[in-house]
N, C-alpha and C. Protein backbone atom coordinates (compact mmCIF):
# COMPACT_ATOMS: atom_id res chain seq x y z
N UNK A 1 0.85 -1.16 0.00
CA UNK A 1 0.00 0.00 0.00
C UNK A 1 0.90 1.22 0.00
N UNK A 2 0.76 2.12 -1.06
CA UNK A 2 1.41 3.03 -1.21
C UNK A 2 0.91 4.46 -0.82
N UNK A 3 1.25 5.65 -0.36
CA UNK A 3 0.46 6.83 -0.02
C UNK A 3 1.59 7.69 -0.41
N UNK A 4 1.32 8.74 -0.35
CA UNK A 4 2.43 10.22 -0.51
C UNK A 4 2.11 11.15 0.72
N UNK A 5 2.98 11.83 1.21
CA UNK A 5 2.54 12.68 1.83
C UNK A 5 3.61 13.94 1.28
N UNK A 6 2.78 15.27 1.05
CA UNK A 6 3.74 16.63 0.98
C UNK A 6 4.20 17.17 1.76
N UNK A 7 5.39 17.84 1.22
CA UNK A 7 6.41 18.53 2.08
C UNK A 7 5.55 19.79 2.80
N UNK A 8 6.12 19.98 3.96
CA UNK A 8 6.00 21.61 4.31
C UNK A 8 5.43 22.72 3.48
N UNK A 9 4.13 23.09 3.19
CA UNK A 9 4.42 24.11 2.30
C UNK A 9 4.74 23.95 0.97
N UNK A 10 4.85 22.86 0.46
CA UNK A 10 4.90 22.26 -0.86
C UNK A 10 6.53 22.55 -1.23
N UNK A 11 7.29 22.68 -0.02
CA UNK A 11 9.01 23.54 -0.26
C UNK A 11 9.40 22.36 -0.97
N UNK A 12 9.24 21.17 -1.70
CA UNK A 12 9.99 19.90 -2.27
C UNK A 12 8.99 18.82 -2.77
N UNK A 13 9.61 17.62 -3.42
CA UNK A 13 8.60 16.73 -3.70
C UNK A 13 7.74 16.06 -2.53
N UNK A 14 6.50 15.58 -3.11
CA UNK A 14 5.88 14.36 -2.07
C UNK A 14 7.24 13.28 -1.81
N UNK A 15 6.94 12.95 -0.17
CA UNK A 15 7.68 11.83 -0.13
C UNK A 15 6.73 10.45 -0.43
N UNK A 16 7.09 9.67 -0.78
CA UNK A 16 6.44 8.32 -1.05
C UNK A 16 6.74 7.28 0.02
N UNK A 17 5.88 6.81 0.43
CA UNK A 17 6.04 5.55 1.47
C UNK A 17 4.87 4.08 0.95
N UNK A 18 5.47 3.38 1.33
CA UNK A 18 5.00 2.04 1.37
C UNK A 18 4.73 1.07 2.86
N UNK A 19 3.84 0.58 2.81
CA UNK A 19 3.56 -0.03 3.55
C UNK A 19 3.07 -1.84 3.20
N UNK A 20 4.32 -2.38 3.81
CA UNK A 20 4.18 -4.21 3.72
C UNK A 20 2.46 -4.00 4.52
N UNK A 21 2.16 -3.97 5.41
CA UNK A 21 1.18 -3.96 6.69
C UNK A 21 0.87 -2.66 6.53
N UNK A 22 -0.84 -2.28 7.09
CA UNK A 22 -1.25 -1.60 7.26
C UNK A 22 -1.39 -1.13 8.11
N UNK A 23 -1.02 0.37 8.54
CA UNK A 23 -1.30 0.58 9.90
C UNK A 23 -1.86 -0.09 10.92
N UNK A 24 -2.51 -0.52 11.96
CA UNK A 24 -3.67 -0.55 13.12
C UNK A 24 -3.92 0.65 13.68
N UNK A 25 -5.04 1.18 13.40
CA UNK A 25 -5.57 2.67 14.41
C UNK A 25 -5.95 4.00 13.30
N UNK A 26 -5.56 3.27 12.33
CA UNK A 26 -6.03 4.66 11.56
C UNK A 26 -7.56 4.33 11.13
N UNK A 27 -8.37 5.15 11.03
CA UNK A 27 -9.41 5.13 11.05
C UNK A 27 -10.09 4.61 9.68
N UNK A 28 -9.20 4.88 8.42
CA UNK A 28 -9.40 4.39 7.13
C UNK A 28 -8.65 3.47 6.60
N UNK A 29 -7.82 2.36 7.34
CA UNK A 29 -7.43 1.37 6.94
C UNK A 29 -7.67 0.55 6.38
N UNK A 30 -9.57 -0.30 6.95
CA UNK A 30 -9.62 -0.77 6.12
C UNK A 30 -10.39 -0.60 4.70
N UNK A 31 -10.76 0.66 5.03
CA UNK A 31 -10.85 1.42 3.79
C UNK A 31 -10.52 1.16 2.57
N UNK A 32 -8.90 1.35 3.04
CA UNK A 32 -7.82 1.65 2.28
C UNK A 32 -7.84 0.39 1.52
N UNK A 33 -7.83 -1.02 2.33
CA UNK A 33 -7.21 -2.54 2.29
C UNK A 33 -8.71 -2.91 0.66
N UNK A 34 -9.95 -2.62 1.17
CA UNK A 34 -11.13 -2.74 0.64
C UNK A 34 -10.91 -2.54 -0.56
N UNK A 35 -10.36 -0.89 -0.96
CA UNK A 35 -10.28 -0.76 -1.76
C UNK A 35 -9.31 -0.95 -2.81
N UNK A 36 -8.08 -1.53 -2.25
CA UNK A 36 -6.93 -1.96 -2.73
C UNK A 36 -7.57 -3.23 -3.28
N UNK A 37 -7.84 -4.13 -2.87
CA UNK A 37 -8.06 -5.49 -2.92
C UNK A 37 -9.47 -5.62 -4.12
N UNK A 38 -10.30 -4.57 -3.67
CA UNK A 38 -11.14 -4.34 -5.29
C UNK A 38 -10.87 -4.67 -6.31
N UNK A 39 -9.85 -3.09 -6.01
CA UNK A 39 -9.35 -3.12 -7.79
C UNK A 39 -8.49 -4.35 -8.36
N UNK A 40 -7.88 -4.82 -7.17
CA UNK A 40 -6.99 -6.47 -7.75
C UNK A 40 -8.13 -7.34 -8.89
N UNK A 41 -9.00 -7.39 -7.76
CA UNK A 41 -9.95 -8.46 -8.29
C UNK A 41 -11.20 -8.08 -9.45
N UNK A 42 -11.21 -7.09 -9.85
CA UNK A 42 -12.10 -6.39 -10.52
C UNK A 42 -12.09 -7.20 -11.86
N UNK A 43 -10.85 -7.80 -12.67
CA UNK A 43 -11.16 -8.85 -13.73
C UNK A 43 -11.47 -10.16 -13.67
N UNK A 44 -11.24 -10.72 -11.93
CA UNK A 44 -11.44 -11.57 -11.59
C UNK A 44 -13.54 -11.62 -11.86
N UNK A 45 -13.80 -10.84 -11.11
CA UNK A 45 -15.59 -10.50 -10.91
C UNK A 45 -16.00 -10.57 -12.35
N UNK A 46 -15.18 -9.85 -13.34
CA UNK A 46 -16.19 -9.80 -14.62
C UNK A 46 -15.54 -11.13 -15.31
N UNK A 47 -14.67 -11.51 -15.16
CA UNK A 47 -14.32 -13.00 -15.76
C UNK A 47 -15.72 -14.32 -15.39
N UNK A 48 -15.82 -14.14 -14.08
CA UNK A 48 -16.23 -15.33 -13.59
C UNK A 48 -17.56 -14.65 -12.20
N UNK A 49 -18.23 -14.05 -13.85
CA UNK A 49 -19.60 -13.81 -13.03
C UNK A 49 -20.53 -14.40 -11.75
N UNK A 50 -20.25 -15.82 -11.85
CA UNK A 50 -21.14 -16.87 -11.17
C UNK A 50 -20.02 -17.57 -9.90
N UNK A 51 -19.02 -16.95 -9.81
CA UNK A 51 -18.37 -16.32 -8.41
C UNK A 51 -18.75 -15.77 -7.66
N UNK A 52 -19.14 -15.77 -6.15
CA UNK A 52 -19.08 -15.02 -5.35
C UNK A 52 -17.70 -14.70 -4.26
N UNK A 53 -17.34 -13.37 -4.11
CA UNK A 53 -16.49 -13.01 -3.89
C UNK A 53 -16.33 -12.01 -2.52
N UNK A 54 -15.73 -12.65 -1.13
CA UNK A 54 -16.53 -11.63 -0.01
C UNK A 54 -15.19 -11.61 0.65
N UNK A 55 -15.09 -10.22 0.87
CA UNK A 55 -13.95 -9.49 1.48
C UNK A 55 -14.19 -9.14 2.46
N UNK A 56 -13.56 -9.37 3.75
CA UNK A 56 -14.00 -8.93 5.15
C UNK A 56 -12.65 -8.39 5.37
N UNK A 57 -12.89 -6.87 6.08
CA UNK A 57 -12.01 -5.93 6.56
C UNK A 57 -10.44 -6.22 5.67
N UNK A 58 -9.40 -6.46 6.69
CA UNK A 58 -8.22 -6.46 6.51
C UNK A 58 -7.62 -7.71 5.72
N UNK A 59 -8.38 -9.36 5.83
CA UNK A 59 -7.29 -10.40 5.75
C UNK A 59 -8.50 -11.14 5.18
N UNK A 60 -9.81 -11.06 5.47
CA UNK A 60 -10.36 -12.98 5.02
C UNK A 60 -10.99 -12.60 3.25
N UNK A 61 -10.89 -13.73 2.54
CA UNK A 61 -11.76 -13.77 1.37
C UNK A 61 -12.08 -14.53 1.18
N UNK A 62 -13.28 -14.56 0.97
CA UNK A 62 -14.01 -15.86 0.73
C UNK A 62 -14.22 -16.02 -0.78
N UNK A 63 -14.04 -16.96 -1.62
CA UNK A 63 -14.32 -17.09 -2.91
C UNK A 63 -14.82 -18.36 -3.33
N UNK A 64 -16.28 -18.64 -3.85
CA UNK A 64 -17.13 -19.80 -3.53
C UNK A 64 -18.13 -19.97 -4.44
N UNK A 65 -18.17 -21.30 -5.60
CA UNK A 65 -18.82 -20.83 -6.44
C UNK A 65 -19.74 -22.21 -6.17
N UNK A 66 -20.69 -22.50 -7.58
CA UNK A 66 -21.42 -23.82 -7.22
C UNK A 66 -21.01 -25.24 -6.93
N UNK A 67 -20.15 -25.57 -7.99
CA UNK A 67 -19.33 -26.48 -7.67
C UNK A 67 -17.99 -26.43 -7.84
N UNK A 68 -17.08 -27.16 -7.04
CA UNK A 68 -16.06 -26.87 -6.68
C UNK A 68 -15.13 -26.52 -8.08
N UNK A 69 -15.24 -27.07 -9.30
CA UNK A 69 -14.54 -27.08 -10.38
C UNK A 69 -14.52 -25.90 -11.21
N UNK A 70 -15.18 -24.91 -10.49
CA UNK A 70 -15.60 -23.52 -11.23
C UNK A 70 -14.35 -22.30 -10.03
N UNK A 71 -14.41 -22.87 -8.83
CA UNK A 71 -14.01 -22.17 -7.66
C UNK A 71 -11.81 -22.88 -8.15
N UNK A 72 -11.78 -23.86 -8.50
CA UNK A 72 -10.99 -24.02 -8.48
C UNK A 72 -9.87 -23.83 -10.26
N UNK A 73 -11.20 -23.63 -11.04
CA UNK A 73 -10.57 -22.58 -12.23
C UNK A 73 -9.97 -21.41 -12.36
N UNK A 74 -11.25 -20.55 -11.13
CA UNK A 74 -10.80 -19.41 -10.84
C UNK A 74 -9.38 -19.08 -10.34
N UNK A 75 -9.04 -19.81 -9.27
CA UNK A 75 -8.00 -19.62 -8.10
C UNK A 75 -7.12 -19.15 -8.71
N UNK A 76 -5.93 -19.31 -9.90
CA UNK A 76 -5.10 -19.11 -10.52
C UNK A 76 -4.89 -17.56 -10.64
N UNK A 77 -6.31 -17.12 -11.42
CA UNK A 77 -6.57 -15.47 -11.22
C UNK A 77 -6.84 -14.96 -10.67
N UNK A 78 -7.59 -15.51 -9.57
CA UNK A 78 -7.59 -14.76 -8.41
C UNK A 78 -6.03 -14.74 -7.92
N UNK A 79 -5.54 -15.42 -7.54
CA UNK A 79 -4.00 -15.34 -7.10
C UNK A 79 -3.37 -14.53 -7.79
N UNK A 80 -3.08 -14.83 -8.85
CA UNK A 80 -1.91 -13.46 -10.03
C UNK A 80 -2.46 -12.21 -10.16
N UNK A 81 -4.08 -12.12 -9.94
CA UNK A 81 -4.15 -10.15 -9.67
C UNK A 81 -3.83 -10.11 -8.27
N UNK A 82 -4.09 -11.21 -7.53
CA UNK A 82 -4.00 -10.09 -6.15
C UNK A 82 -2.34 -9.88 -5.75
N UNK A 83 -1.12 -11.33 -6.48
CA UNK A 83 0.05 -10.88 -6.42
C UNK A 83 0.19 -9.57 -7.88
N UNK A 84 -0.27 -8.97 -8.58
CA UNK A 84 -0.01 -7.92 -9.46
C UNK A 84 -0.27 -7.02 -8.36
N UNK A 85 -0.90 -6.80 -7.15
CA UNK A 85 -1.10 -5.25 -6.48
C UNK A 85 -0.10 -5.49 -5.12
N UNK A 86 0.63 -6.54 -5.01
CA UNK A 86 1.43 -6.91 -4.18
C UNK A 86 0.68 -7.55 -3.33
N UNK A 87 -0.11 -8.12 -3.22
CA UNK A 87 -1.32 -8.84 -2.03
C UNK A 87 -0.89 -10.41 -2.07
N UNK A 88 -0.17 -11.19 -0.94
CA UNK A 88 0.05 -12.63 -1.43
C UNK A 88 -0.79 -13.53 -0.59
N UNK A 89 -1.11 -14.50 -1.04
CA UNK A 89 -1.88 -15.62 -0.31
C UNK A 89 -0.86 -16.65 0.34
N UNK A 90 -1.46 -17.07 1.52
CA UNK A 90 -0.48 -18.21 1.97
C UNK A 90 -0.70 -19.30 1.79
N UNK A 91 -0.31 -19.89 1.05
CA UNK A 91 -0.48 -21.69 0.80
C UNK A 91 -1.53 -22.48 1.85
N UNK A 92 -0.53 -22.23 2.66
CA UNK A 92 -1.46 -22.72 4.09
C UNK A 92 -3.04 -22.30 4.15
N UNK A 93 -3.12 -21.25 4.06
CA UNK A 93 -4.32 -20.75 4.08
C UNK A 93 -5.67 -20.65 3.30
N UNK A 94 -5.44 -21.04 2.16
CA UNK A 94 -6.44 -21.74 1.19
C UNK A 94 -7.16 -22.81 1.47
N UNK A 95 -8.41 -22.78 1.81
CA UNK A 95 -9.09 -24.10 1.88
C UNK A 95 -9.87 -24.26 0.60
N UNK A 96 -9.68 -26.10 0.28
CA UNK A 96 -10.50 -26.68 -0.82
C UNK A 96 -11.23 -27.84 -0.22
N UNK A 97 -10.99 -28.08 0.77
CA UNK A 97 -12.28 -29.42 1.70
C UNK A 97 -12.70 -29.09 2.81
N UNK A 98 -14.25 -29.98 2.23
CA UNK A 98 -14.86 -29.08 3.56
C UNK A 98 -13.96 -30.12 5.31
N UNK A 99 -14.44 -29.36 6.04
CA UNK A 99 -15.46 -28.14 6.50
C UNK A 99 -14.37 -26.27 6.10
N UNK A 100 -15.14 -25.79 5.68
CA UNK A 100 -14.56 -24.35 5.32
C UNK A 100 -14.80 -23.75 6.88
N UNK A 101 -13.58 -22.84 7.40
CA UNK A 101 -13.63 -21.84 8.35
C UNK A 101 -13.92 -20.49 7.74
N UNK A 102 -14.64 -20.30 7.98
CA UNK A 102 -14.70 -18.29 8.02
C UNK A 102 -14.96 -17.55 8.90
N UNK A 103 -14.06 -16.42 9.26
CA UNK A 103 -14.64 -15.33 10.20
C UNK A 103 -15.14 -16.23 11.65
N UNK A 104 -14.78 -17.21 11.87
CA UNK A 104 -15.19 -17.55 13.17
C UNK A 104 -16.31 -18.74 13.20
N UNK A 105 -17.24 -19.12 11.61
CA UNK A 105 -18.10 -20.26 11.62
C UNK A 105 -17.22 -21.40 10.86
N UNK A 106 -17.74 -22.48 10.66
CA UNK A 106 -17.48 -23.61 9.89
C UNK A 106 -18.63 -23.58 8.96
N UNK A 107 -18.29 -24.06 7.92
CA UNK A 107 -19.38 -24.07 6.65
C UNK A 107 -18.77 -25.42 6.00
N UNK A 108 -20.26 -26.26 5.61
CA UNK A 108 -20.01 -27.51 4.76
C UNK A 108 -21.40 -27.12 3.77
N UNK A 109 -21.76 -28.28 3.43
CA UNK A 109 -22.44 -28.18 2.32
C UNK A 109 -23.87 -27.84 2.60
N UNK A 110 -24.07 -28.49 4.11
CA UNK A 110 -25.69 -28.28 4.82
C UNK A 110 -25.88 -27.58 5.89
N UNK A 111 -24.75 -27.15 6.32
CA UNK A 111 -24.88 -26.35 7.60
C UNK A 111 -23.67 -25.66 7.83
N UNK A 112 -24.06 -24.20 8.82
CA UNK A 112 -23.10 -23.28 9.36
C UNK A 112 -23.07 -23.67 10.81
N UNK A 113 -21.94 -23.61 11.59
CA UNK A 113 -22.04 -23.68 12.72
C UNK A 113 -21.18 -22.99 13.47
N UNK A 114 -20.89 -22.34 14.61
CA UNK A 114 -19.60 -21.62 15.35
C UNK A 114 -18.10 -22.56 15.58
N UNK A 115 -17.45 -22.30 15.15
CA UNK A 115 -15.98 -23.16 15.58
C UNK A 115 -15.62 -23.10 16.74
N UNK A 116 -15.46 -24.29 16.93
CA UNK A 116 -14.57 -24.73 18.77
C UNK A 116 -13.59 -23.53 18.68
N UNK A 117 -14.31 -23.11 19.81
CA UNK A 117 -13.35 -21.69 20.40
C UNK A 117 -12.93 -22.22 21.66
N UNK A 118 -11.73 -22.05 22.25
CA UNK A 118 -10.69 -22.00 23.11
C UNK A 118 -10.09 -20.79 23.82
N UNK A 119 -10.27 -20.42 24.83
CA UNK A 119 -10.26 -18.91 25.22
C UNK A 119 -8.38 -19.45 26.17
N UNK A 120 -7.51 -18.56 26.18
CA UNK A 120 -6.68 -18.41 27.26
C UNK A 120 -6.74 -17.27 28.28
N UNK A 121 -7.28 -17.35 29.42
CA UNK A 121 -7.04 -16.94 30.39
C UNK A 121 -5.95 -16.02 31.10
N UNK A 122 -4.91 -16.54 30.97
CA UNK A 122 -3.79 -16.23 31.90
C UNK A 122 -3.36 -15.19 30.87
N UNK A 123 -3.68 -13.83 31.36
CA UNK A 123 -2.94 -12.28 30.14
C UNK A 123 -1.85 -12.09 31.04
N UNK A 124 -0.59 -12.02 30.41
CA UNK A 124 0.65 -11.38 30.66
C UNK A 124 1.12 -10.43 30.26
N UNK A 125 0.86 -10.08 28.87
CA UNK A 125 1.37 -9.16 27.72
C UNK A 125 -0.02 -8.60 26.89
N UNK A 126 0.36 -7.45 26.49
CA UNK A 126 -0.71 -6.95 25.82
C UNK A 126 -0.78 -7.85 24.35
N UNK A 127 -0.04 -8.58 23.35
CA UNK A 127 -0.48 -9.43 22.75
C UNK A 127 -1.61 -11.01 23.48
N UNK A 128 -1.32 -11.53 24.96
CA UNK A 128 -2.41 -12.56 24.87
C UNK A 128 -3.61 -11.51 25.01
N UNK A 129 -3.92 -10.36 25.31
CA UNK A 129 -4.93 -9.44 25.47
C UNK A 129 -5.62 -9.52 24.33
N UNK A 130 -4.80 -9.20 23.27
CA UNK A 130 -5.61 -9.33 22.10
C UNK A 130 -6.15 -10.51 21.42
N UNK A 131 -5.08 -11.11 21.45
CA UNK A 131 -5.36 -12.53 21.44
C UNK A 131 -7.10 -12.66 22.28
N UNK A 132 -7.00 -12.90 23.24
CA UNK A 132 -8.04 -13.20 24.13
C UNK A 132 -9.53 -12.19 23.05
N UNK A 133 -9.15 -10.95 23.21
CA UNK A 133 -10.15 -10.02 23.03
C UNK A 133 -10.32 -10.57 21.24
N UNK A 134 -9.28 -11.04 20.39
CA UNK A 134 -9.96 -11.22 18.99
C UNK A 134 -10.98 -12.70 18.88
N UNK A 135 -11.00 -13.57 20.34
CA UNK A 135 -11.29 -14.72 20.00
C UNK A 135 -13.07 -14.17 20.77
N UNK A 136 -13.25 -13.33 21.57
CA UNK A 136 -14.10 -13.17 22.20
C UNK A 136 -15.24 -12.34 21.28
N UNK A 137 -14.16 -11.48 20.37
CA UNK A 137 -15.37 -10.96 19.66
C UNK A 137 -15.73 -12.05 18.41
N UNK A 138 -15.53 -12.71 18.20
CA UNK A 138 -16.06 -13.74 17.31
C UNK A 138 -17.44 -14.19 17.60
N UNK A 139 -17.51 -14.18 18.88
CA UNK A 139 -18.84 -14.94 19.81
C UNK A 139 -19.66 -14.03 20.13
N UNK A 140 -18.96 -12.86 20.53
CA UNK A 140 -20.20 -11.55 21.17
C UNK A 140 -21.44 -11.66 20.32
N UNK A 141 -21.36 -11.47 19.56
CA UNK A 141 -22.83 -10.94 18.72
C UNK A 141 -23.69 -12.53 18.66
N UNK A 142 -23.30 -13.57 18.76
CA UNK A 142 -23.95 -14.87 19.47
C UNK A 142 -24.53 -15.22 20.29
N UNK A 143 -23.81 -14.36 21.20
CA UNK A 143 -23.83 -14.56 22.89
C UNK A 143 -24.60 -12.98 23.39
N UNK A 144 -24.84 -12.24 22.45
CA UNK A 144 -25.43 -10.93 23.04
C UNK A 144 -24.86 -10.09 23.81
N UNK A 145 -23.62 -10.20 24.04
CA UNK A 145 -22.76 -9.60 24.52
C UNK A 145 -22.12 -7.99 24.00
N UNK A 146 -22.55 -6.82 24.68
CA UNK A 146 -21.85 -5.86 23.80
C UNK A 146 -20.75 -5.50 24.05
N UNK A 147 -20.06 -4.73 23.46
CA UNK A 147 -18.77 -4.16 23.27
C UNK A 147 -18.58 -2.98 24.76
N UNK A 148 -19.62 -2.49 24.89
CA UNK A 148 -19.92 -2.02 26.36
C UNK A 148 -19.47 -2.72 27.78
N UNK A 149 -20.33 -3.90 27.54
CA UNK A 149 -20.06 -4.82 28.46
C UNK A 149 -18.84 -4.95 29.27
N UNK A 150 -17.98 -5.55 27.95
CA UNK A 150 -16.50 -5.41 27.71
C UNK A 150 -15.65 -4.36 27.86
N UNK A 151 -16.63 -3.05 27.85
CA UNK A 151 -15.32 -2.25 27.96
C UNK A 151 -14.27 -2.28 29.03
N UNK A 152 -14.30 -2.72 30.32
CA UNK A 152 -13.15 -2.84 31.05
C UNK A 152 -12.10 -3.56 30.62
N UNK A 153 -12.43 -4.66 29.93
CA UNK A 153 -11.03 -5.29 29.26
C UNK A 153 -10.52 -4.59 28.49
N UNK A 154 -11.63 -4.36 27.17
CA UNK A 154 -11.09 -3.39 26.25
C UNK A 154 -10.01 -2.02 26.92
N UNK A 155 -10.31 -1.56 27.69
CA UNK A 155 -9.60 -0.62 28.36
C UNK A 155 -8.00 -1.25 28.67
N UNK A 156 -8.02 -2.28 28.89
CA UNK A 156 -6.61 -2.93 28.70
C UNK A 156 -5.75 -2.78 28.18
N UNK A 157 -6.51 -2.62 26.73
CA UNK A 157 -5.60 -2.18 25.51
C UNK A 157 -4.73 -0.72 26.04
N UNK A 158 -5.32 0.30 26.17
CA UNK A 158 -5.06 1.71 26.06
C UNK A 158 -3.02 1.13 26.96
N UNK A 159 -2.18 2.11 26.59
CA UNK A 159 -1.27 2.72 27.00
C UNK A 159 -0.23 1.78 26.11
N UNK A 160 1.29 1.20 26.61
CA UNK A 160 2.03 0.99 25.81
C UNK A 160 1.74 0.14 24.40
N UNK A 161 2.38 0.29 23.69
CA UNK A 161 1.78 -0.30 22.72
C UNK A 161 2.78 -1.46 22.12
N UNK A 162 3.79 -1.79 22.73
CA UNK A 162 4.94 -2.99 22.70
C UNK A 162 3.92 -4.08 23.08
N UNK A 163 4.24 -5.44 22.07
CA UNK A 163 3.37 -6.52 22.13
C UNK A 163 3.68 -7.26 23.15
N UNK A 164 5.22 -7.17 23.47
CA UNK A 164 5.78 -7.65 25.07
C UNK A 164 5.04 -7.07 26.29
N UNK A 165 4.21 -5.57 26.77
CA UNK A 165 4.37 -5.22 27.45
C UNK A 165 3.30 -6.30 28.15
N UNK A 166 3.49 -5.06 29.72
CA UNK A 166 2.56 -6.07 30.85
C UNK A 166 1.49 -5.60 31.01
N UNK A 167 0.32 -7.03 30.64
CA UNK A 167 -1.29 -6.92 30.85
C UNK A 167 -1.11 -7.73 32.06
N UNK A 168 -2.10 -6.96 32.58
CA UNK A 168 -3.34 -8.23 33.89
C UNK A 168 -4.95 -7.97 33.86
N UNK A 169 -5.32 -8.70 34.10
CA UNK A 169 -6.99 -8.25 34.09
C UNK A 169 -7.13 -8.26 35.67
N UNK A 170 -7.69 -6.89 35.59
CA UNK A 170 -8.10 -6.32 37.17
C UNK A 170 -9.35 -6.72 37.52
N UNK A 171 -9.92 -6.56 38.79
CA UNK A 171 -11.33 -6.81 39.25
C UNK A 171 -12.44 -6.77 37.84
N UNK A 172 -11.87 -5.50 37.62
CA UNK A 172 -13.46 -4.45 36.72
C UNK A 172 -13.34 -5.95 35.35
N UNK A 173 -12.15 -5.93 34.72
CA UNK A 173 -11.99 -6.86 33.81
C UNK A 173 -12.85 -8.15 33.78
N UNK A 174 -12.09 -8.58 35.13
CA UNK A 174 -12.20 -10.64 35.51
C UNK A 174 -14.32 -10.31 35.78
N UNK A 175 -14.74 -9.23 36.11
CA UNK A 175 -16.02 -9.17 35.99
C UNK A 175 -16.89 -8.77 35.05
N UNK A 176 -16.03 -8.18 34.04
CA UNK A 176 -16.75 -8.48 32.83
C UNK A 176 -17.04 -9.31 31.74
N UNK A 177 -15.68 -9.95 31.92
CA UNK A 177 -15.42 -11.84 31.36
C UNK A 177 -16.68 -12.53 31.96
């Protein structure tokens, strides 16, 4: 992802920056990611009309057609536009048998269901925090749970921002869990 920003006063050229990763915290990130990842796929969509094609925020895509031999024609082009905008897929990460994961369900041919979630407990560092907090919001909107609720953990987050540093969950926290 590429951006410019201008000099002072326009005293020199834009500098140009790149970004492997996208920020976290800017408010139009995934904006940014949405619309990057569009335009990749934009010959992909008019190639292979009877594709469906679903982009969630920063990282998942789902690409899923009637039968598998149409989904697996595609893949090729889907892969070479999204490496033409620099976007790479991980091997690993491609599923072609069921059961399919997405976004937090399992999907087969007759049914959706929530995936065995596994929570860890014990926060040391503001990474198991997140950790913890990305596995929890998967379930909230299941479980009726709001983001309110939560805010004492969420509040966890706020201050250093080193993935080493030190979390604990306080009273207000362990009682909103």
């Amino acid at each position: 992802f590429a951006f410019l920003v201008p000099s002072v006063n326009f005293q020199g050229p834009m500098e140009r920056y790149e970004w492997v990763l996208l920020p976290q915290g800017m408010k139009n990130t995934p904006t940014i990611c949405q619309y990057v990842v569009h335009s990749a796929l934009i010959r992909v969509c008019s190639d292979y009309t009877k594709i469906m094609i679903s982009h969630y925020m920063d990282y998942d895509i789902l690409l899923c057609a009637s039968d598998e031999s149409q989904s697996k024609k595609c893949l090729p082009l889907f892969t070479k536009c999204l490496e033409i905008y620099g976007l790479k897929i991980a091997p690993e990460k491609i599923q072609s048998a069921l059961p399919w994961k997405y976004l937090g369900w399992k999907l087969t041919e007759n049914w959706i269901s929530p995936q065995k979630l596994t929570t860890e407990n014990s926060i040391q560092t503001l990474n198991d925090l997140q950790k913890l907090l990305g596995t929890i919001n998967w379930i909230r909107p299941l479980l009726g749970i709001s983001t309110e609720t939560l805010s004492p953990v969420f509040d966890l987050l706020k201050g250093n921002s080193n993935l080493t540093s030190s979390r604990q969950l306080n009273p207000e926290a362990y009682q909103a869990l």
